[in-house]
C-alpha atoms as a PDB file:
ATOM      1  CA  UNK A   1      31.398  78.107 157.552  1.00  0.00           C
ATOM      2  CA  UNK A   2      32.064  78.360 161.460  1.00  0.00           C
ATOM      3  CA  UNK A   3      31.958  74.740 162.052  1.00  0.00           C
ATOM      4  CA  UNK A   4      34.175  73.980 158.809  1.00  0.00           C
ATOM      5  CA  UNK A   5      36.871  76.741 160.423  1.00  0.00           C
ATOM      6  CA  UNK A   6      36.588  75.246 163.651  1.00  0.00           C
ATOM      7  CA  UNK A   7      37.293  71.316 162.909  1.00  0.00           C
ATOM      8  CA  UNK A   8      39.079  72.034 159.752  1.00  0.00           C
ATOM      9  CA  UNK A   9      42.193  69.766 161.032  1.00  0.00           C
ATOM     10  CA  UNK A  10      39.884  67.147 161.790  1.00  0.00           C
ATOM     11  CA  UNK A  11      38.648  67.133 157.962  1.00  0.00           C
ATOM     12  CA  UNK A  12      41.444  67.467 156.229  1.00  0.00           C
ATOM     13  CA  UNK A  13      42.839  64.648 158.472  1.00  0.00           C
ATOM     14  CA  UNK A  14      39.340  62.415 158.158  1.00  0.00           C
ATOM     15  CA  UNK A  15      40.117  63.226 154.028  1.00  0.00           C
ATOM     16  CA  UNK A  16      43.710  62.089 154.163  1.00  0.00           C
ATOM     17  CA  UNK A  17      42.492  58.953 156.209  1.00  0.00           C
ATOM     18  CA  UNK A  18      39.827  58.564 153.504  1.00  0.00           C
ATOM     19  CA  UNK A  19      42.828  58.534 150.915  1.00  0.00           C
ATOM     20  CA  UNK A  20      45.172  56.556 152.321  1.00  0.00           C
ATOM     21  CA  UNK A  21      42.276  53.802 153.044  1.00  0.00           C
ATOM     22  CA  UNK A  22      41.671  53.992 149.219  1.00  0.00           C
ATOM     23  CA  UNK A  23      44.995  53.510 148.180  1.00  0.00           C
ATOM     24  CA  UNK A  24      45.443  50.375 150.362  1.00  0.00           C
ATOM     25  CA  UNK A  25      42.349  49.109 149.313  1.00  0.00           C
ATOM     26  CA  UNK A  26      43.268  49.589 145.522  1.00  0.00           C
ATOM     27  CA  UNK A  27      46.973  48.212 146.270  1.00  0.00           C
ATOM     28  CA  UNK A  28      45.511  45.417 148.351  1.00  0.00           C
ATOM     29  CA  UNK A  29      43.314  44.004 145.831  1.00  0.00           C
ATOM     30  CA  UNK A  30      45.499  44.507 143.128  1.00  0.00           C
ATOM     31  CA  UNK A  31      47.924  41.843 144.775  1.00  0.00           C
ATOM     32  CA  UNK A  32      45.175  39.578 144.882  1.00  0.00           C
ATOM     33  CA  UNK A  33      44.585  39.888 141.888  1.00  0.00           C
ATOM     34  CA  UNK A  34      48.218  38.140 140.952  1.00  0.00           C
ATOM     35  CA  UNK A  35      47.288  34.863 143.500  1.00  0.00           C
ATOM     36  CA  UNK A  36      45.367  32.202 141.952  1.00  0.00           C
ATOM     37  CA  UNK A  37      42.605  30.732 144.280  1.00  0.00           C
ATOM     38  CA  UNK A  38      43.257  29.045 147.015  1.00  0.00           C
ATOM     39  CA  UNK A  39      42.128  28.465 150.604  1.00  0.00           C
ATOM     40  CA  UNK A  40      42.242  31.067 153.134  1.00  0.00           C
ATOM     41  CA  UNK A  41      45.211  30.264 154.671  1.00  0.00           C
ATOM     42  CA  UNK A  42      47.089  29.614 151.399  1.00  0.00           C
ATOM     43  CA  UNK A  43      45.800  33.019 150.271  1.00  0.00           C
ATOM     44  CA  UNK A  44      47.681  34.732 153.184  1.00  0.00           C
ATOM     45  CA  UNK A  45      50.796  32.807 152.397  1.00  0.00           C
ATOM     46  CA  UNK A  46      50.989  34.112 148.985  1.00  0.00           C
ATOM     47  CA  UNK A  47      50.248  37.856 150.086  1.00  0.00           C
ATOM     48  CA  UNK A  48      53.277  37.645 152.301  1.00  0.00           C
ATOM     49  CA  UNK A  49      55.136  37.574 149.242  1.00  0.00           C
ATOM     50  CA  UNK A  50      53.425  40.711 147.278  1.00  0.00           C
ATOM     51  CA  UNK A  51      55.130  43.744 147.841  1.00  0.00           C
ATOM     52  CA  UNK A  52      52.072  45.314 146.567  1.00  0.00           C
ATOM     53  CA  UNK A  53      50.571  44.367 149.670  1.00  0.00           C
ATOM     54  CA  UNK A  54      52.584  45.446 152.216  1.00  0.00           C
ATOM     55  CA  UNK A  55      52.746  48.683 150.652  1.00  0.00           C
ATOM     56  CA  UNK A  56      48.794  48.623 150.555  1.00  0.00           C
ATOM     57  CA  UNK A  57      48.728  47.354 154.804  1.00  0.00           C
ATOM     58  CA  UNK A  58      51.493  50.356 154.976  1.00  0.00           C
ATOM     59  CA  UNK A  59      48.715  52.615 153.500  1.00  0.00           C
ATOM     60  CA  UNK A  60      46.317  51.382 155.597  1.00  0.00           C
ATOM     61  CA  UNK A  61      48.217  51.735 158.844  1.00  0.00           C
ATOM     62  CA  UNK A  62      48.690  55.060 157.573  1.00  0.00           C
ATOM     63  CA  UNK A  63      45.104  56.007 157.415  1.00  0.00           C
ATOM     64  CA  UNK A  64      44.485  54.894 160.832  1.00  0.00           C
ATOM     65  CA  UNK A  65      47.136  57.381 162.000  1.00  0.00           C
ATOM     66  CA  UNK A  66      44.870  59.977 160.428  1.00  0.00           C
ATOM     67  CA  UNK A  67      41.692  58.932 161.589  1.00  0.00           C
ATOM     68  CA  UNK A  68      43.577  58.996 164.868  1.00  0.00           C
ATOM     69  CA  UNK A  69      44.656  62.606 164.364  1.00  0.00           C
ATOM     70  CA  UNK A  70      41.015  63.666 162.925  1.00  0.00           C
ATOM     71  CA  UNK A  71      39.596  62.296 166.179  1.00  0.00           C
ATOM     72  CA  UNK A  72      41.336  63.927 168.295  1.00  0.00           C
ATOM     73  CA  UNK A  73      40.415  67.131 166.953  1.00  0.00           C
ATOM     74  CA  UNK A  74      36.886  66.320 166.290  1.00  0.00           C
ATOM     75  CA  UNK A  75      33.622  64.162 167.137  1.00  0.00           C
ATOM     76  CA  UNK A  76      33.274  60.438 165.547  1.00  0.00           C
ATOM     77  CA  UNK A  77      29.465  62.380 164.105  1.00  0.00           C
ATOM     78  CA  UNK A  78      32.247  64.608 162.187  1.00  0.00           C
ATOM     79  CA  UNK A  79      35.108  61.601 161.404  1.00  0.00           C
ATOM     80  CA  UNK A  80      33.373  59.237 161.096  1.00  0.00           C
ATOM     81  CA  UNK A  81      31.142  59.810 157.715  1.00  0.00           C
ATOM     82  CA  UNK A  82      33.879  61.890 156.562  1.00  0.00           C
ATOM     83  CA  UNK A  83      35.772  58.365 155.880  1.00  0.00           C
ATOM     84  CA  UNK A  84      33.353  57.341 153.500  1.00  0.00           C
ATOM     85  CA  UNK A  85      34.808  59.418 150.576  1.00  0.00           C
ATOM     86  CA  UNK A  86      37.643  56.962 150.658  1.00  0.00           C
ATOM     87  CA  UNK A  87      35.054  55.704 147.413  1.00  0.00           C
ATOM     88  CA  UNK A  88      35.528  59.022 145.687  1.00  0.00           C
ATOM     89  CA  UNK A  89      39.657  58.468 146.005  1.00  0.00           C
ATOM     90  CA  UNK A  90      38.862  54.790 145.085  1.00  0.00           C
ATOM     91  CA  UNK A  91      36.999  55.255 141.819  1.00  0.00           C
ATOM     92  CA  UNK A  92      39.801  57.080 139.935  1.00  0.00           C
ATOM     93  CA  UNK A  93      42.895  55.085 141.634  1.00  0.00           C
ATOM     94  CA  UNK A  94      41.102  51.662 140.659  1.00  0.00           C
ATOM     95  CA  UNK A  95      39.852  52.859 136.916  1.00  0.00           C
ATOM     96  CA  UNK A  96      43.799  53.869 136.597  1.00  0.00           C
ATOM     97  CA  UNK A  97      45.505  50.384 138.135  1.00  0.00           C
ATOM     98  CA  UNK A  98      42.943  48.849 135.482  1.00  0.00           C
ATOM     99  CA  UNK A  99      43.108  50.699 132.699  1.00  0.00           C
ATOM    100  CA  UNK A 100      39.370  51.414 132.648  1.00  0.00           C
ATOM    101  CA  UNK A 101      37.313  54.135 132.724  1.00  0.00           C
ATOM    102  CA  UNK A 102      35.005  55.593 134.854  1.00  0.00           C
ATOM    103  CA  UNK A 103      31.569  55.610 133.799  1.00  0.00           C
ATOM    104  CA  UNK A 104      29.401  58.425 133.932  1.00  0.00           C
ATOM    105  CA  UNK A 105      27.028  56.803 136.460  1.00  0.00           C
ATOM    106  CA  UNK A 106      29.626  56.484 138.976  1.00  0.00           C
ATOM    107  CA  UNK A 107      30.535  59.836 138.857  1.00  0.00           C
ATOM    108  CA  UNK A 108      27.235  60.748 139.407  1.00  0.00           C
ATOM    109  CA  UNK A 109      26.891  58.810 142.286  1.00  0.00           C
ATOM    110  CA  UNK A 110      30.505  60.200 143.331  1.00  0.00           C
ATOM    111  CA  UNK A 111      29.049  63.899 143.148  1.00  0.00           C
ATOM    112  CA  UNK A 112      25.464  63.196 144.845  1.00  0.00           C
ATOM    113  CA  UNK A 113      28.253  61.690 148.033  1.00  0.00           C
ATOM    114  CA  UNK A 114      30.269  64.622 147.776  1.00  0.00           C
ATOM    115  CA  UNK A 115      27.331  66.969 147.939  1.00  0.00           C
ATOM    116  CA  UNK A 116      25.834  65.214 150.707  1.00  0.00           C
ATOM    117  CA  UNK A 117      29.060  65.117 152.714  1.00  0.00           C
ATOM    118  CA  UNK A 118      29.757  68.889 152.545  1.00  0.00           C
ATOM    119  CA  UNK A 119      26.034  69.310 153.274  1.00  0.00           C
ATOM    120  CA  UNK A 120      26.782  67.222 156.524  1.00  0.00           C
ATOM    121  CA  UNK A 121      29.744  68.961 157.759  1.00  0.00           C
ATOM    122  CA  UNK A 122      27.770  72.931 157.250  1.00  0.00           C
ATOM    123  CA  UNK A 123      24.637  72.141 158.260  1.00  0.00           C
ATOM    124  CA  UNK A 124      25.005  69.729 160.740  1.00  0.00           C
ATOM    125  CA  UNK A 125      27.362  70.756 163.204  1.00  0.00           C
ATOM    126  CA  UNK A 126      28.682  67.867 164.904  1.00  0.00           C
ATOM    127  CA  UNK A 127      29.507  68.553 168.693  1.00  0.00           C
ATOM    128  CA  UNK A 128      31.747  66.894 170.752  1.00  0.00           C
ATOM    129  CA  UNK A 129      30.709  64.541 173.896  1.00  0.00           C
ATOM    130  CA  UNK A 130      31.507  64.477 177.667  1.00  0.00           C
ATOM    131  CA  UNK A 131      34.400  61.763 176.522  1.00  0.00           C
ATOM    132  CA  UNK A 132      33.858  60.312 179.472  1.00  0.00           C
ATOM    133  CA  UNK A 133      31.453  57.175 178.989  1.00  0.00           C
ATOM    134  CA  UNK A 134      29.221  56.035 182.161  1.00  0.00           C
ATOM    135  CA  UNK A 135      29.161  52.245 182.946  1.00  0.00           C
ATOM    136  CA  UNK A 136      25.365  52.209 182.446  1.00  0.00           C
ATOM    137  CA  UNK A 137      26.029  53.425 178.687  1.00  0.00           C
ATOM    138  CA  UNK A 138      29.119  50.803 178.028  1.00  0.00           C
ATOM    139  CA  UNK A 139      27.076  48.141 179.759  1.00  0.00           C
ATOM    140  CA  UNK A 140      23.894  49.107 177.351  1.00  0.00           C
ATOM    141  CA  UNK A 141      26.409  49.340 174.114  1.00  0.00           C
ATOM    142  CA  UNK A 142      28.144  46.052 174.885  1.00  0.00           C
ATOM    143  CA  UNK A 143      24.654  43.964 175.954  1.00  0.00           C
ATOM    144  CA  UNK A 144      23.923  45.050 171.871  1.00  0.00           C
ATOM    145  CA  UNK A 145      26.834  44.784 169.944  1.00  0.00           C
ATOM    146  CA  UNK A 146      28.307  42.319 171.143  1.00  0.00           C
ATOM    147  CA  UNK A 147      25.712  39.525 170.861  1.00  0.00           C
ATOM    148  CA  UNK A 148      25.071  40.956 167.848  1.00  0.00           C
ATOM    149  CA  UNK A 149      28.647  40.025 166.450  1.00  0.00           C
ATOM    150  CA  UNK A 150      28.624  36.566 167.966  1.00  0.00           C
ATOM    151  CA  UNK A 151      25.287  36.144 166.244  1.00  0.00           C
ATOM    152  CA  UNK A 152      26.484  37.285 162.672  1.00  0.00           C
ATOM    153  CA  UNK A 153      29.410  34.955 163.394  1.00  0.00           C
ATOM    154  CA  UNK A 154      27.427  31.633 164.453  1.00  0.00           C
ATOM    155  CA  UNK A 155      25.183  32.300 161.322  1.00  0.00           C
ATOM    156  CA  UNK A 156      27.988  32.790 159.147  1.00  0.00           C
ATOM    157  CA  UNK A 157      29.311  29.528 159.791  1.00  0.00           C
ATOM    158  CA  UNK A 158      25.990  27.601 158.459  1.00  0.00           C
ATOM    159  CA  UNK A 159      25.717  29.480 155.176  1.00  0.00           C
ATOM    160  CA  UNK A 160      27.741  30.305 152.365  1.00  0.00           C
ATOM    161  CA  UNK A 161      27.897  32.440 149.115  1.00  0.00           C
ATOM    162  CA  UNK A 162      25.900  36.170 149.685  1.00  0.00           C
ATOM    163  CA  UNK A 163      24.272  35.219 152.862  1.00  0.00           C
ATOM    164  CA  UNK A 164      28.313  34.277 154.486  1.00  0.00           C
ATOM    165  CA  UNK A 165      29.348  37.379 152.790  1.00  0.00           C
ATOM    166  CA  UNK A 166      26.930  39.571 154.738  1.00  0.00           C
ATOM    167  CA  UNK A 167      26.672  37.981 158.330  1.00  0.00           C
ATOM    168  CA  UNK A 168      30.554  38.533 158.345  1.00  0.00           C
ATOM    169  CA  UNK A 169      30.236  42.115 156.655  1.00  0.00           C
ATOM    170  CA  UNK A 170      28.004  42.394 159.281  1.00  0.00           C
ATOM    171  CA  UNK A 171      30.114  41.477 162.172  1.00  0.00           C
ATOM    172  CA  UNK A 172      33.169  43.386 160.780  1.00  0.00           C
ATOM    173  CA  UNK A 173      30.947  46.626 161.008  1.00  0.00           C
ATOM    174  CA  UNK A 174      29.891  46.380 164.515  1.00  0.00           C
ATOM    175  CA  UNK A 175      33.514  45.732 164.992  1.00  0.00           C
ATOM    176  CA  UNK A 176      34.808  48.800 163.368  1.00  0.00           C
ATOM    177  CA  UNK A 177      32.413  51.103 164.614  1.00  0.00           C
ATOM    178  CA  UNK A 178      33.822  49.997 168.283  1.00  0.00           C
ATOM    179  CA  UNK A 179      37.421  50.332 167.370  1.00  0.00           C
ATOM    180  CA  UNK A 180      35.849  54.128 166.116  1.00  0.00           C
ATOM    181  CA  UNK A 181      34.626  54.849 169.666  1.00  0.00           C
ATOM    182  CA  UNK A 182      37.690  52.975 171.282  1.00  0.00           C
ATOM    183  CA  UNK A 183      40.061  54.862 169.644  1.00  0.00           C
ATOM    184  CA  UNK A 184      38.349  58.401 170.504  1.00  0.00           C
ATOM    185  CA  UNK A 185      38.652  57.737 174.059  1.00  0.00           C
ATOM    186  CA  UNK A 186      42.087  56.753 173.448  1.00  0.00           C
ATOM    187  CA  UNK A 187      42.798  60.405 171.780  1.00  0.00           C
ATOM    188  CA  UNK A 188      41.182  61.864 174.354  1.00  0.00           C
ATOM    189  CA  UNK A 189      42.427  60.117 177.630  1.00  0.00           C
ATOM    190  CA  UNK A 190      45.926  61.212 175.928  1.00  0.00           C
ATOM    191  CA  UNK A 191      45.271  64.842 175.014  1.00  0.00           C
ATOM    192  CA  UNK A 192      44.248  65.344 179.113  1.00  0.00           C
ATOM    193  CA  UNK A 193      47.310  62.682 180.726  1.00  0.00           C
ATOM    194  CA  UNK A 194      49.570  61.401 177.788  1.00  0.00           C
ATOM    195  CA  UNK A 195      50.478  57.975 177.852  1.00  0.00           C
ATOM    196  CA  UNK A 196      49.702  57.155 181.264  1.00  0.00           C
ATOM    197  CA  UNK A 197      46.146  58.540 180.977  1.00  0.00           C
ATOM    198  CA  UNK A 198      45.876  56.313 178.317  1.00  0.00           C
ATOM    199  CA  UNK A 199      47.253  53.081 179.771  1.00  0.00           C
ATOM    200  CA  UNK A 200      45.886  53.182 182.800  1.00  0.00           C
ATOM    201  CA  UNK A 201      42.201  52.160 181.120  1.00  0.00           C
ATOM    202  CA  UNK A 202      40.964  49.161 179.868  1.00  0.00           C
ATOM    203  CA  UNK A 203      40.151  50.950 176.369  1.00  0.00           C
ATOM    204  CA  UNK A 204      43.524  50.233 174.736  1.00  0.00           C
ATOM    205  CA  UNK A 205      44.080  46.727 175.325  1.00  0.00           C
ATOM    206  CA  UNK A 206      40.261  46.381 174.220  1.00  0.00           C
ATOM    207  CA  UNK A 207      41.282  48.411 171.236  1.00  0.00           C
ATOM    208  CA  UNK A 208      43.814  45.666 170.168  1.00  0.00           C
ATOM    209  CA  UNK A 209      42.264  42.644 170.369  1.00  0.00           C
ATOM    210  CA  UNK A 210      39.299  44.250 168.714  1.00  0.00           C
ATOM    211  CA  UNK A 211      41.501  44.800 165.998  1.00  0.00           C
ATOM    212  CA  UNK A 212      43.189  41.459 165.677  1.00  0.00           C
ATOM    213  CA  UNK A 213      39.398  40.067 165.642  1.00  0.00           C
ATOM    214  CA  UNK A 214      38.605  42.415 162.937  1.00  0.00           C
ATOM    215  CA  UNK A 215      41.042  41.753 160.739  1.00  0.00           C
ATOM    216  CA  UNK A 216      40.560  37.658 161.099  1.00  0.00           C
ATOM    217  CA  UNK A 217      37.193  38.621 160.619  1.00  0.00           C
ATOM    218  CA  UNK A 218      36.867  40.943 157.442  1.00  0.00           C
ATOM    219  CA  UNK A 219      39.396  38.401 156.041  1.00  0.00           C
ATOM    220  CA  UNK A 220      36.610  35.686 155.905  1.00  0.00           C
ATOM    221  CA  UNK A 221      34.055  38.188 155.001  1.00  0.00           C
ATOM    222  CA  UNK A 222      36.410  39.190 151.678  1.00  0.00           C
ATOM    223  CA  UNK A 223      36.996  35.665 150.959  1.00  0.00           C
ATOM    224  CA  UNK A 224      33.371  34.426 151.136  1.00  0.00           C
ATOM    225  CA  UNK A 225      32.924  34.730 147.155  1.00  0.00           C
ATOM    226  CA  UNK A 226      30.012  37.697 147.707  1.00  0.00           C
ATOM    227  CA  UNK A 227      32.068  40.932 147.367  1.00  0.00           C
ATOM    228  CA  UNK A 228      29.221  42.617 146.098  1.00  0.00           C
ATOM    229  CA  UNK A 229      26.913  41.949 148.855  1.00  0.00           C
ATOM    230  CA  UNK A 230      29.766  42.849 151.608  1.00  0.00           C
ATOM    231  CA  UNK A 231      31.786  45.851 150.850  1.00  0.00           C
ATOM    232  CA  UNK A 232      28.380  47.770 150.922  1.00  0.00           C
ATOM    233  CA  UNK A 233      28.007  46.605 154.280  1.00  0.00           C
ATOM    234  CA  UNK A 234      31.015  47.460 155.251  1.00  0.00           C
ATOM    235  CA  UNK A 235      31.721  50.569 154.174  1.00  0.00           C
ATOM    236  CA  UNK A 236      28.227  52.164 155.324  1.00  0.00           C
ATOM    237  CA  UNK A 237      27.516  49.878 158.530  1.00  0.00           C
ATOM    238  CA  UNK A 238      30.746  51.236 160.549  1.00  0.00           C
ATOM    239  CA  UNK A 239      30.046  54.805 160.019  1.00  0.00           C
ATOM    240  CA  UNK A 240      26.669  53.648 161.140  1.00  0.00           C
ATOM    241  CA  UNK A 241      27.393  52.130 164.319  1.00  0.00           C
ATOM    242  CA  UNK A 242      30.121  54.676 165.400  1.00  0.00           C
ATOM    243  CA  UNK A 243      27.650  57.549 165.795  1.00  0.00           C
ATOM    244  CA  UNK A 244      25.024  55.862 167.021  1.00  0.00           C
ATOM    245  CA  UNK A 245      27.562  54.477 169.909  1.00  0.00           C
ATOM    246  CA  UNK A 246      29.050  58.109 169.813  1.00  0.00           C
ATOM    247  CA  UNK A 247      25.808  58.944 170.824  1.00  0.00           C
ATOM    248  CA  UNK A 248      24.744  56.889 173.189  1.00  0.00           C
ATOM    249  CA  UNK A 249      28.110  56.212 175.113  1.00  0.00           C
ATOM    250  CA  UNK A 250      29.821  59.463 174.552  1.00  0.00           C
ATOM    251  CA  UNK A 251      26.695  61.889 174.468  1.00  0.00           C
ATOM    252  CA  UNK A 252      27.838  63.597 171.208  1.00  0.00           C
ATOM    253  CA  UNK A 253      24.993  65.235 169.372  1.00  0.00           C
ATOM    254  CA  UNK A 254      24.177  67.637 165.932  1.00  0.00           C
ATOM    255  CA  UNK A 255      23.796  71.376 166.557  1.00  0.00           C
ATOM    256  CA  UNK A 256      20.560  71.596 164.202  1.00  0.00           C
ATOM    257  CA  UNK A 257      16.852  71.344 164.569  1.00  0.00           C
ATOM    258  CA  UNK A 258      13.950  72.490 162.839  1.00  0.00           C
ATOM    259  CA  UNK A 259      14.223  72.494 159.142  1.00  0.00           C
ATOM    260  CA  UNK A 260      17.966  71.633 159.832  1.00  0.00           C
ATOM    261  CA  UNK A 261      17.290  68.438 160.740  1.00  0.00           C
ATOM    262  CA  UNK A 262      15.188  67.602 157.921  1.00  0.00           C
ATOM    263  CA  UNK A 263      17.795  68.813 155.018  1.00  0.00           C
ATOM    264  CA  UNK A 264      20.326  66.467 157.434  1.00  0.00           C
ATOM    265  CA  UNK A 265      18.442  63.755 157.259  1.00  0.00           C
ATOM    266  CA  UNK A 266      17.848  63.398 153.133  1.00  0.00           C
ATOM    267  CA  UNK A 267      22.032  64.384 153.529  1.00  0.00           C
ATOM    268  CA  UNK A 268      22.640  60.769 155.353  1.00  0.00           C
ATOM    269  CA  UNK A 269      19.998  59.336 153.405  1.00  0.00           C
ATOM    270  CA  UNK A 270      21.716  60.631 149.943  1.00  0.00           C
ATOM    271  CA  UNK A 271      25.583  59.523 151.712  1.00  0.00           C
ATOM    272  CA  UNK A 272      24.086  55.902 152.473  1.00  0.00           C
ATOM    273  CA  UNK A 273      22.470  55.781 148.890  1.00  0.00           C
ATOM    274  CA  UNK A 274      25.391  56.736 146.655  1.00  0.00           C
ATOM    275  CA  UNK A 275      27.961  54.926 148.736  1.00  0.00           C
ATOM    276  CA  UNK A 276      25.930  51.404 148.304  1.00  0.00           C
ATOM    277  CA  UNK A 277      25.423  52.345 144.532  1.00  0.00           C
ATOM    278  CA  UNK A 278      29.372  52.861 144.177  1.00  0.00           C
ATOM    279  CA  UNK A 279      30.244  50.012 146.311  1.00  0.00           C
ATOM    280  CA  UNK A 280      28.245  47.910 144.315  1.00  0.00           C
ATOM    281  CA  UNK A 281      29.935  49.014 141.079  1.00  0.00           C
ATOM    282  CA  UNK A 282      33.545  48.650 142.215  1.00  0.00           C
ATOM    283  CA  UNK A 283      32.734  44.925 143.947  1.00  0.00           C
ATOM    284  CA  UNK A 284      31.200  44.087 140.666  1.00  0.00           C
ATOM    285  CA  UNK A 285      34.370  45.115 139.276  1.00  0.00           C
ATOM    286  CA  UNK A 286      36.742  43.283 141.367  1.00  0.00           C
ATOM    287  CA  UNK A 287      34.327  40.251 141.628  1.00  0.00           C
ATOM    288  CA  UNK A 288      34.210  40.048 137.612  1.00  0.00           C
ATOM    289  CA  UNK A 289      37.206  41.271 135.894  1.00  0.00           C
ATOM    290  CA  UNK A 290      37.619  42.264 132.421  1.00  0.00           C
ATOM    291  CA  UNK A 291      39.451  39.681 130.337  1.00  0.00           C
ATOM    292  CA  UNK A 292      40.637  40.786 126.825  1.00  0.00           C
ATOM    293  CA  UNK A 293      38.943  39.551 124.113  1.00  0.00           C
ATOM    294  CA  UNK A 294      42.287  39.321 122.578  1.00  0.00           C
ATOM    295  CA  UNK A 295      43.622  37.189 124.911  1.00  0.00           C
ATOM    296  CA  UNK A 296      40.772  34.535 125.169  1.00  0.00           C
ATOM    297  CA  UNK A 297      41.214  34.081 121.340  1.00  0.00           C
ATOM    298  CA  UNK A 298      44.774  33.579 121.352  1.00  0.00           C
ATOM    299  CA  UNK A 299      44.380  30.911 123.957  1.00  0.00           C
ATOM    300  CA  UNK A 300      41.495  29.828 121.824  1.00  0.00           C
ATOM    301  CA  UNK A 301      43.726  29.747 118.557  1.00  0.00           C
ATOM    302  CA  UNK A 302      46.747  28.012 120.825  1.00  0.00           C
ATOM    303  CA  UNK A 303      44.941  25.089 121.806  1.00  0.00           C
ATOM    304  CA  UNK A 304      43.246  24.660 118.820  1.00  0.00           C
ATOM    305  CA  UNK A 305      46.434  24.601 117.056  1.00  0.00           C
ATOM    306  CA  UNK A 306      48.097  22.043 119.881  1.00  0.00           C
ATOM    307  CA  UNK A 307      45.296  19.510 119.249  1.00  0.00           C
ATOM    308  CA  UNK A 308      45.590  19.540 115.049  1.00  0.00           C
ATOM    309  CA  UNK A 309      49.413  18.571 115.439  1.00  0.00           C
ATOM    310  CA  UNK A 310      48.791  16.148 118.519  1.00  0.00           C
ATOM    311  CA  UNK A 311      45.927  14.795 115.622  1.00  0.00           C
ATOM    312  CA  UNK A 312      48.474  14.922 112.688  1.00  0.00           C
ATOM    313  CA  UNK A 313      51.213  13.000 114.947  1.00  0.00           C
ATOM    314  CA  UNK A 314      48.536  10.409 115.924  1.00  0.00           C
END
């Protein structure tokens, strides 16, 4: 219980983070929901004019504020997975905005995540790094991810359907985790020299056109007809790639060994496992709606009923 007592305001700001990223995700793709398809750029257009979605980007921006808050009290090993429980927020908020309920499987999977994240945050014991990333490490986490994006990217463009869906999910991950890492220097060049600190580096300006990229990019991935196959991706692949650059570029680390390590280990393995499951089930959800059988035979019975007169006219 020392390590929850010591980054407690990092949790409960990674868990408000977590729950304002659900609600913008919920409010988001309930405005969607109202445009009929069209092209990407049409799409946008349409947005613009949902109220429901600015209210969703508003919830958005405000879970970025949090993350930013949970960082700088805590390591991206700690933040960083705690942001995947913006599912468990999700599950309810989008069963109630559809009128649906929730079905027993998913809250299983819901519990095994929330299990495995408290196991995470006792036993693991995330530490903070030196914050202060050596050229050699940003040169070695670059030469990776970023050839890695322009690959997913290049690919993307010669397929479509799932295999689109998951290049760009792909891409959008490797993003995100950078923004992560970006974004805890940030806190931290600030907490030591306020805003000069912080604008005197090239991490900030980085930090926004890595954003603006992200956002151009996650908006193809969402669009590429394969929800399914890219909010697991997503949701699981930034986490992912913030620690592991955490690690390398920051020198964070885990306070456990021994049989520690071990019970840590199954502990991702279970996070990673139940968040693809629920992914899966709320993309399904989104990418295949529930249509009334009510309605389809009213529309049945309506045009049925416009082609006797037409017949009876004729």
């Amino acid at each position: 219980m020392g390590s929850v007592s010591v980054h407690a305001a990092a949790i409960v700001s990674g868990l408000l983070a977590a729950f304002c990223a659900a609600v913008g995700i919920v409010l988001r793709q309930r405005a969607a929901q109202r445009v009929p398809a069209a092209q990407s750029d049409e799409l946008v257009a349409a947005l613009v004019r949902e109220p429901s979605w600015w209210a969703g980007i508003l919830a958005t921006v405000g879970g970025y504020v949090f993350q930013v808050l949970a960082l700088a009290h805590g390591s991206l090993l700690l933040v960083q997975p705690l942001l995947v429980s913006s599912l468990l927020f999700a599950l309810p908020l989008n069963a109630r905005v559809r009128r649906q309920r929730v079905s027993w499987a998913e809250w299983d999977w819901a519990a095994l995540l929330t299990a495995a994240l408290a196991v995470f945050v006792l036993i693991g014991q995330p530490g903070e790094g030196h914050n202060r990333p050596p050229i050699p490490a940003w040169t070695f986490a670059l030469l990776i991810t970023l050839p890695l994006v322009i690959a997913c990217i290049a690919a993307a463009r010669r397929v479509v359907g799932r295999g689109r869906a998951m290049l760009l999910a792909a891409a959008v991950a490797i993003l995100l985790g950078m923004v992560a890492v970006l974004t805890k220097i940030c806190t931290h060049r600030f907490a030591i020299g306020g805003w000069h600190a912080v604008l005197t580096i090239p991490a900030p300006y980085v930090l926004v056109a890595l954003a603006v990229t992200v956002t151009v990019v996650q908006n193809a991935a969402l669009h590429a007809g394969a929800l399914q196959a890219s909010v697991p991706i997503m949701l699981v692949g930034e986490p992912v790639v913030a620690v592991l650059l955490g690690m390398v570029v920051l020198g964070e680390h885990v306070g456990v060994r021994g049989p520690g390590a071990i019970i840590l280990v199954l502990a991702v393995w279970a996070m990673v496992t139940a968040t693809v499951a629920l992914a899966r089930s709320q993309a399904s959800d989104r990418a295949n709606p529930a249509v009334p059988q009510q309605d389809l035979s009213s529309d049945s019975d309506a045009r049925l009923a416009t082609a006797g007169s037409q017949r009876c006219r004729s």
